[in-house]
PDB file of N, CA and C in Angstrom:
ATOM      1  N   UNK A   1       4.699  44.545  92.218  1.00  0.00           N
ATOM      2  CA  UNK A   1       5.011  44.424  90.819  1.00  0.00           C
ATOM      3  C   UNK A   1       4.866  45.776  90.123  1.00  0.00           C
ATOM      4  N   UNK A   2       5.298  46.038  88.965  1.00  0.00           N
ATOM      5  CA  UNK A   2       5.636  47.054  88.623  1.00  0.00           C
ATOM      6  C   UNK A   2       4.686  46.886  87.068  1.00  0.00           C
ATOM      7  N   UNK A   3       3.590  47.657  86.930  1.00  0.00           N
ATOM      8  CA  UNK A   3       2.837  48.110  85.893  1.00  0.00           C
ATOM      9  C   UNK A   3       3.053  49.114  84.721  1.00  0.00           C
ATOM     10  N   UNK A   4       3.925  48.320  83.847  1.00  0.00           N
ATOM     11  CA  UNK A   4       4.866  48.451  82.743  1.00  0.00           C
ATOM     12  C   UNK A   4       4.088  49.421  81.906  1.00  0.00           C
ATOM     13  N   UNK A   5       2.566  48.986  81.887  1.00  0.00           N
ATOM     14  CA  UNK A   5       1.659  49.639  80.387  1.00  0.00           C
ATOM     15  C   UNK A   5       1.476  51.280  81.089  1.00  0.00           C
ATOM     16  N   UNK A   6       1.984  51.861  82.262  1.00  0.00           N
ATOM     17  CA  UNK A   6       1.710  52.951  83.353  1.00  0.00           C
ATOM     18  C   UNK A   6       2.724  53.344  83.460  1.00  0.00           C
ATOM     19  N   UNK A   7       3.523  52.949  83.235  1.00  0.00           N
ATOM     20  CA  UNK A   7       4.995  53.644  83.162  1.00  0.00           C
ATOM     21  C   UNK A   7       5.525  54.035  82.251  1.00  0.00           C
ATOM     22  N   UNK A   8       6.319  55.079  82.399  1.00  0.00           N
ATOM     23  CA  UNK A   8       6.907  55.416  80.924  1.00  0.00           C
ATOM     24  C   UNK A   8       8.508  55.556  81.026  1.00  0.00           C
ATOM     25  N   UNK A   9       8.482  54.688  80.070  1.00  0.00           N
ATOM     26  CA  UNK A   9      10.038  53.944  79.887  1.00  0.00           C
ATOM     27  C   UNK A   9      11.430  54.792  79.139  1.00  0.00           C
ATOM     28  N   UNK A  10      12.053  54.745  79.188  1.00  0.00           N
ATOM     29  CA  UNK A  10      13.317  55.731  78.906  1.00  0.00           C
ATOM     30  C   UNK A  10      14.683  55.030  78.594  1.00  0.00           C
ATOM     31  N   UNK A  11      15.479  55.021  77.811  1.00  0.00           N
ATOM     32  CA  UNK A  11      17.168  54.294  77.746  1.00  0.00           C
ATOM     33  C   UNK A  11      17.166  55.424  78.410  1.00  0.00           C
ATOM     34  N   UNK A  12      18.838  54.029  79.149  1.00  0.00           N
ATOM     35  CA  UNK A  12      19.618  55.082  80.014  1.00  0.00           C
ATOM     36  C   UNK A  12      20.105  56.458  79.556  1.00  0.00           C
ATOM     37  N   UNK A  13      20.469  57.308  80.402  1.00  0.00           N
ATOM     38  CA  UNK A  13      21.038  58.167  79.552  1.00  0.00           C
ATOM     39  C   UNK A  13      22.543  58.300  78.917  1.00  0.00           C
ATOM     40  N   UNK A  14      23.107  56.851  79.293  1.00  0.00           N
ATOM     41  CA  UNK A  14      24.336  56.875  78.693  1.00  0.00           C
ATOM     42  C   UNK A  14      24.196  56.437  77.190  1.00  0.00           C
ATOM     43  N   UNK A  15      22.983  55.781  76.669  1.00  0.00           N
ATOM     44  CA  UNK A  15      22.942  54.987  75.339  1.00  0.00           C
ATOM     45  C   UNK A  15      22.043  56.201  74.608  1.00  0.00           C
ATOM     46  N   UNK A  16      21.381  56.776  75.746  1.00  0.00           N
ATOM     47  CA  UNK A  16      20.449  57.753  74.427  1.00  0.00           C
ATOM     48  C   UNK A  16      20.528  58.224  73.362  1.00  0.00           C
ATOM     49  N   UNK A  17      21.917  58.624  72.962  1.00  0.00           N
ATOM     50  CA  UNK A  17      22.190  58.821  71.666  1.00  0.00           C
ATOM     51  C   UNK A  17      22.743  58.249  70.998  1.00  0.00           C
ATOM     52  N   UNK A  18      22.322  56.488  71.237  1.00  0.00           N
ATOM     53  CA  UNK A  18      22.820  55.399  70.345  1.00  0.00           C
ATOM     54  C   UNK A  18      21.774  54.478  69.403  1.00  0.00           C
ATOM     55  N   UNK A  19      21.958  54.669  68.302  1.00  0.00           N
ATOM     56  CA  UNK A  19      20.671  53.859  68.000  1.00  0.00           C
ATOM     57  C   UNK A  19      20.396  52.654  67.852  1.00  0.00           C
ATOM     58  N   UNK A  20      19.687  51.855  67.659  1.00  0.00           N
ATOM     59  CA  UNK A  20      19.243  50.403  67.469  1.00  0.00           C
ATOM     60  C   UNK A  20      19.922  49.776  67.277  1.00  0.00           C
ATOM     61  N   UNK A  21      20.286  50.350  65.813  1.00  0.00           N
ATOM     62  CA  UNK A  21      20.952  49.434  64.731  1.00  0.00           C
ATOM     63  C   UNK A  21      22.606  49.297  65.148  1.00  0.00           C
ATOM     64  N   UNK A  22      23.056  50.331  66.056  1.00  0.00           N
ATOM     65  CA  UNK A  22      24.400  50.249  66.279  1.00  0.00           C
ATOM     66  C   UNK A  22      24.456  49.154  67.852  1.00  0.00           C
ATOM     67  N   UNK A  23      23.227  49.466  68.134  1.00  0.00           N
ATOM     68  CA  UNK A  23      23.816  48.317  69.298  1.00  0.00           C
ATOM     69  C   UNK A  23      23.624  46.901  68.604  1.00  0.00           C
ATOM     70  N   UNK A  24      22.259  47.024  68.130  1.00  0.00           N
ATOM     71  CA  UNK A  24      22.417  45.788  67.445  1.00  0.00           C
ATOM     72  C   UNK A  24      23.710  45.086  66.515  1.00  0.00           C
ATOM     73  N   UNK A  25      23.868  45.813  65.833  1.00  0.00           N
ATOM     74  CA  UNK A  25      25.349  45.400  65.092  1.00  0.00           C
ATOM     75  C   UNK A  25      26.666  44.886  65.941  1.00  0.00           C
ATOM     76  N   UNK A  26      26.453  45.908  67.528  1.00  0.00           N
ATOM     77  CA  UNK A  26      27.640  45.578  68.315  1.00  0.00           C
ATOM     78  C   UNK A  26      26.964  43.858  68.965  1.00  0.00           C
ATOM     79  N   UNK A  27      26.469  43.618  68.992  1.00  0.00           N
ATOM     80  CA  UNK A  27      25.730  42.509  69.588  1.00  0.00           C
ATOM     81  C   UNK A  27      25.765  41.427  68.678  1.00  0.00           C
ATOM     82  N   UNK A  28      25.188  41.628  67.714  1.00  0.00           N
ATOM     83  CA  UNK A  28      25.579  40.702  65.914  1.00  0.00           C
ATOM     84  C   UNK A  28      27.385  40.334  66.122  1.00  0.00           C
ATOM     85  N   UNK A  29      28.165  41.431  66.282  1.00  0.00           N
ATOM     86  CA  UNK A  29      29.514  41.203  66.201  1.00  0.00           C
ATOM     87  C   UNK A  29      30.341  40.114  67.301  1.00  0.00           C
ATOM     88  N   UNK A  30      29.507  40.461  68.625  1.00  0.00           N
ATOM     89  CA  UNK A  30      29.972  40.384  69.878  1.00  0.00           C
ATOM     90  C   UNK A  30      31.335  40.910  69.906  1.00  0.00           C
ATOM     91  N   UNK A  31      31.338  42.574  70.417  1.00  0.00           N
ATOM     92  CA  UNK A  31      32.224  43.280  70.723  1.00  0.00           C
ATOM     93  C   UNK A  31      31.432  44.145  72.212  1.00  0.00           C
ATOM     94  N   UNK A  32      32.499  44.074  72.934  1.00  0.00           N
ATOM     95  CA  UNK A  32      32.192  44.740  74.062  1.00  0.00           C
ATOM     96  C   UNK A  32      32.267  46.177  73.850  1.00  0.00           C
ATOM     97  N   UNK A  33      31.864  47.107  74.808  1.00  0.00           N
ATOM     98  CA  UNK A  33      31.818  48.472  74.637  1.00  0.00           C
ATOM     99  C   UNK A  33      32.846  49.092  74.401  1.00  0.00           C
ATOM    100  N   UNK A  34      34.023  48.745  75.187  1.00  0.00           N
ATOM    101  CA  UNK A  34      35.078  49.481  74.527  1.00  0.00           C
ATOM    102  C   UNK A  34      35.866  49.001  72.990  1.00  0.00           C
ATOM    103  N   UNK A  35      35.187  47.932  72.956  1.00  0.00           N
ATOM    104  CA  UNK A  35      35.927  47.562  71.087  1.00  0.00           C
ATOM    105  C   UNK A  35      34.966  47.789  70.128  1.00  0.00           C
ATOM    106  N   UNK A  36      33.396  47.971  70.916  1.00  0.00           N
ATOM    107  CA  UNK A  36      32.685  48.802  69.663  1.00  0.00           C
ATOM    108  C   UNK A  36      32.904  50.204  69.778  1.00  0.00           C
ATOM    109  N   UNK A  37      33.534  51.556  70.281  1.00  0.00           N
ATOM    110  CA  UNK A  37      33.527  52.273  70.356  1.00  0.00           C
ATOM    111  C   UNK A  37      32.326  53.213  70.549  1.00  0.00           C
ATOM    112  N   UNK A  38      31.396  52.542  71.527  1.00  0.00           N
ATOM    113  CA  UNK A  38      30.018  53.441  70.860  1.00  0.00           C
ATOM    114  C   UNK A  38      30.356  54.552  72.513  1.00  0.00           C
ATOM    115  N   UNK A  39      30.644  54.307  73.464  1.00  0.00           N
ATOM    116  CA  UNK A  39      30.599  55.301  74.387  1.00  0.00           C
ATOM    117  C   UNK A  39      31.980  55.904  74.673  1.00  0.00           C
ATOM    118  N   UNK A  40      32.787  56.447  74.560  1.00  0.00           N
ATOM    119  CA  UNK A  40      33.947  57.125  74.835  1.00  0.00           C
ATOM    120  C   UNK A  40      33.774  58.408  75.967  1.00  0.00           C
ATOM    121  N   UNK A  41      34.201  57.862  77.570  1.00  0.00           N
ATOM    122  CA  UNK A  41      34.013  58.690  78.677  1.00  0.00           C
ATOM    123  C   UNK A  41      34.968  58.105  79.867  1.00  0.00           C
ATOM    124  N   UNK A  42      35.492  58.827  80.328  1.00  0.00           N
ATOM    125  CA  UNK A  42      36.643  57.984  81.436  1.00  0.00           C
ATOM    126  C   UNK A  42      35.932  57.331  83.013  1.00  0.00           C
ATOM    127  N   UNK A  43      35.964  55.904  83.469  1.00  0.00           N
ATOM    128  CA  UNK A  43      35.350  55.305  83.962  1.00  0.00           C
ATOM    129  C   UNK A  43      36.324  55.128  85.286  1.00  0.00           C
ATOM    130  N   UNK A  44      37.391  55.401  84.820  1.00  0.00           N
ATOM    131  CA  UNK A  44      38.302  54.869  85.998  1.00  0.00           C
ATOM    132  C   UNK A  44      39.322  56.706  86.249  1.00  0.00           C
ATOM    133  N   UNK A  45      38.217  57.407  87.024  1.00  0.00           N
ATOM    134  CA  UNK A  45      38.929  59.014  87.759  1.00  0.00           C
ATOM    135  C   UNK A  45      39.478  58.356  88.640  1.00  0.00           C
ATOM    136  N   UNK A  46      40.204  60.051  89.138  1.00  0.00           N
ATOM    137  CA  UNK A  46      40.442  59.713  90.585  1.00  0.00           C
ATOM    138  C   UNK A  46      39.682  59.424  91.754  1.00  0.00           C
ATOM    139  N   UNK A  47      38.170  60.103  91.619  1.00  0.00           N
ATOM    140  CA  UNK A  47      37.342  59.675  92.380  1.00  0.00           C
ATOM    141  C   UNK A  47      36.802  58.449  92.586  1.00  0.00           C
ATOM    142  N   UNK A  48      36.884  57.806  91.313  1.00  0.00           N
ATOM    143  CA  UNK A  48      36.351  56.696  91.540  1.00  0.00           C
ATOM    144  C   UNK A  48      37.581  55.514  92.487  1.00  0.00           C
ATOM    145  N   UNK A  49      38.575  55.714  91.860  1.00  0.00           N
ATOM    146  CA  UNK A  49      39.792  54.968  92.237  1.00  0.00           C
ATOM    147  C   UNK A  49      39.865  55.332  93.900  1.00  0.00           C
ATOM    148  N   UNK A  50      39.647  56.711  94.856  1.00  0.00           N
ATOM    149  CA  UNK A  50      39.210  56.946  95.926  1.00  0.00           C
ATOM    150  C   UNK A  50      38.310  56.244  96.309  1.00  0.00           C
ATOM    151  N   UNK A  51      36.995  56.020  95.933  1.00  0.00           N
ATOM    152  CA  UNK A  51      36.253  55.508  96.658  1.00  0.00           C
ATOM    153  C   UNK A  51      35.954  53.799  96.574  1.00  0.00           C
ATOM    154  N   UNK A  52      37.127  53.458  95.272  1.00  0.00           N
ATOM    155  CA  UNK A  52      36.807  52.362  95.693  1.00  0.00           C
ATOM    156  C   UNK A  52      37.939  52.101  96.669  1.00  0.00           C
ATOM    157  N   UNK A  53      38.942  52.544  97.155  1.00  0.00           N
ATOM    158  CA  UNK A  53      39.859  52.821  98.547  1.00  0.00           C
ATOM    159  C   UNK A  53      39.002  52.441  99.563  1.00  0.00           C
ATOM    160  N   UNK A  54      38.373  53.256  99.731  1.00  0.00           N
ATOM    161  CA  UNK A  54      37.310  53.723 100.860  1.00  0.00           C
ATOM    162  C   UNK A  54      36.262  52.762 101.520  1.00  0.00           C
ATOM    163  N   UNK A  55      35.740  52.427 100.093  1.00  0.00           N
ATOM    164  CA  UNK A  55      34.814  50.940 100.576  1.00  0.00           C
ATOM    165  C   UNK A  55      35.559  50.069 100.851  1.00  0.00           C
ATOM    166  N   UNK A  56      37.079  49.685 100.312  1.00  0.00           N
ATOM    167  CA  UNK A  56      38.166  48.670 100.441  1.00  0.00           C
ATOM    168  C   UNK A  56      38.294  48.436 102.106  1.00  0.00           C
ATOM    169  N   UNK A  57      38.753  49.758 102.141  1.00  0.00           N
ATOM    170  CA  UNK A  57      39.234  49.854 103.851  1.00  0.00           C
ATOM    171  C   UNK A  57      37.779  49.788 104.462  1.00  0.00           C
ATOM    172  N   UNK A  58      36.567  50.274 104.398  1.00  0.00           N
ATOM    173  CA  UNK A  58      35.783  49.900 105.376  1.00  0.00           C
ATOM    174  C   UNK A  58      35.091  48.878 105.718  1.00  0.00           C
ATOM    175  N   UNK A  59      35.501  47.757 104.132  1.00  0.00           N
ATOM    176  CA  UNK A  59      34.825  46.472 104.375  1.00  0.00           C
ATOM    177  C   UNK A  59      35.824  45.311 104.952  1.00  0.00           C
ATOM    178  N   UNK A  60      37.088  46.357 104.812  1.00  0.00           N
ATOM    179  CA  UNK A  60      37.899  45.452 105.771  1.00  0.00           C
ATOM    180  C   UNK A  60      37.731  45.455 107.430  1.00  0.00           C
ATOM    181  N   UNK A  61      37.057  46.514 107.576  1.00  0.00           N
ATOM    182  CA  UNK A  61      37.071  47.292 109.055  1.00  0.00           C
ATOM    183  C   UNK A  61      36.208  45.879 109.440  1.00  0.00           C
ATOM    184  N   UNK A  62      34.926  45.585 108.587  1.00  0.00           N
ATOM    185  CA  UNK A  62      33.996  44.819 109.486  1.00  0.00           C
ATOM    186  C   UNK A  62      34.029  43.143 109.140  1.00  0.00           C
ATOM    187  N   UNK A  63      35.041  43.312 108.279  1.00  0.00           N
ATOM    188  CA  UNK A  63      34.969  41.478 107.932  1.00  0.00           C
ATOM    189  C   UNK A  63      35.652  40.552 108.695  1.00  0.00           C
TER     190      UNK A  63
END
């Protein structure tokens, strides 16, 4: 188990510079991240679109 009062806790670093009240509000609204606009960063590269290739083909290899 993990001893919470010994640890020291952190937001991710994708929200860190989001505050309370704006997530809260996005949450009050129920709007997802891309219709609250709070993070703007591209999720879908080419790398990613590669590797999800990659795992594609190798989980075909063993299934």
């Amino acid at each position: 188990m993990i001893d919470w009062s010994s640890t020291v806790v952190s937001p991710p670093p994708v929200l860190r510079n989001v505050s309370n009240a704006v997530l809260v509000s996005s949450i009050d609204n129920q709007l997802s991240i891309g219709q609250s606009n709070l993070l703007s960063f591209p999720c879908h590269t080419q790398a990613v679109e590669r590797t999800v290739k990659f795992v594609t083909e190798a989980s075909k290899k063993f299934a």
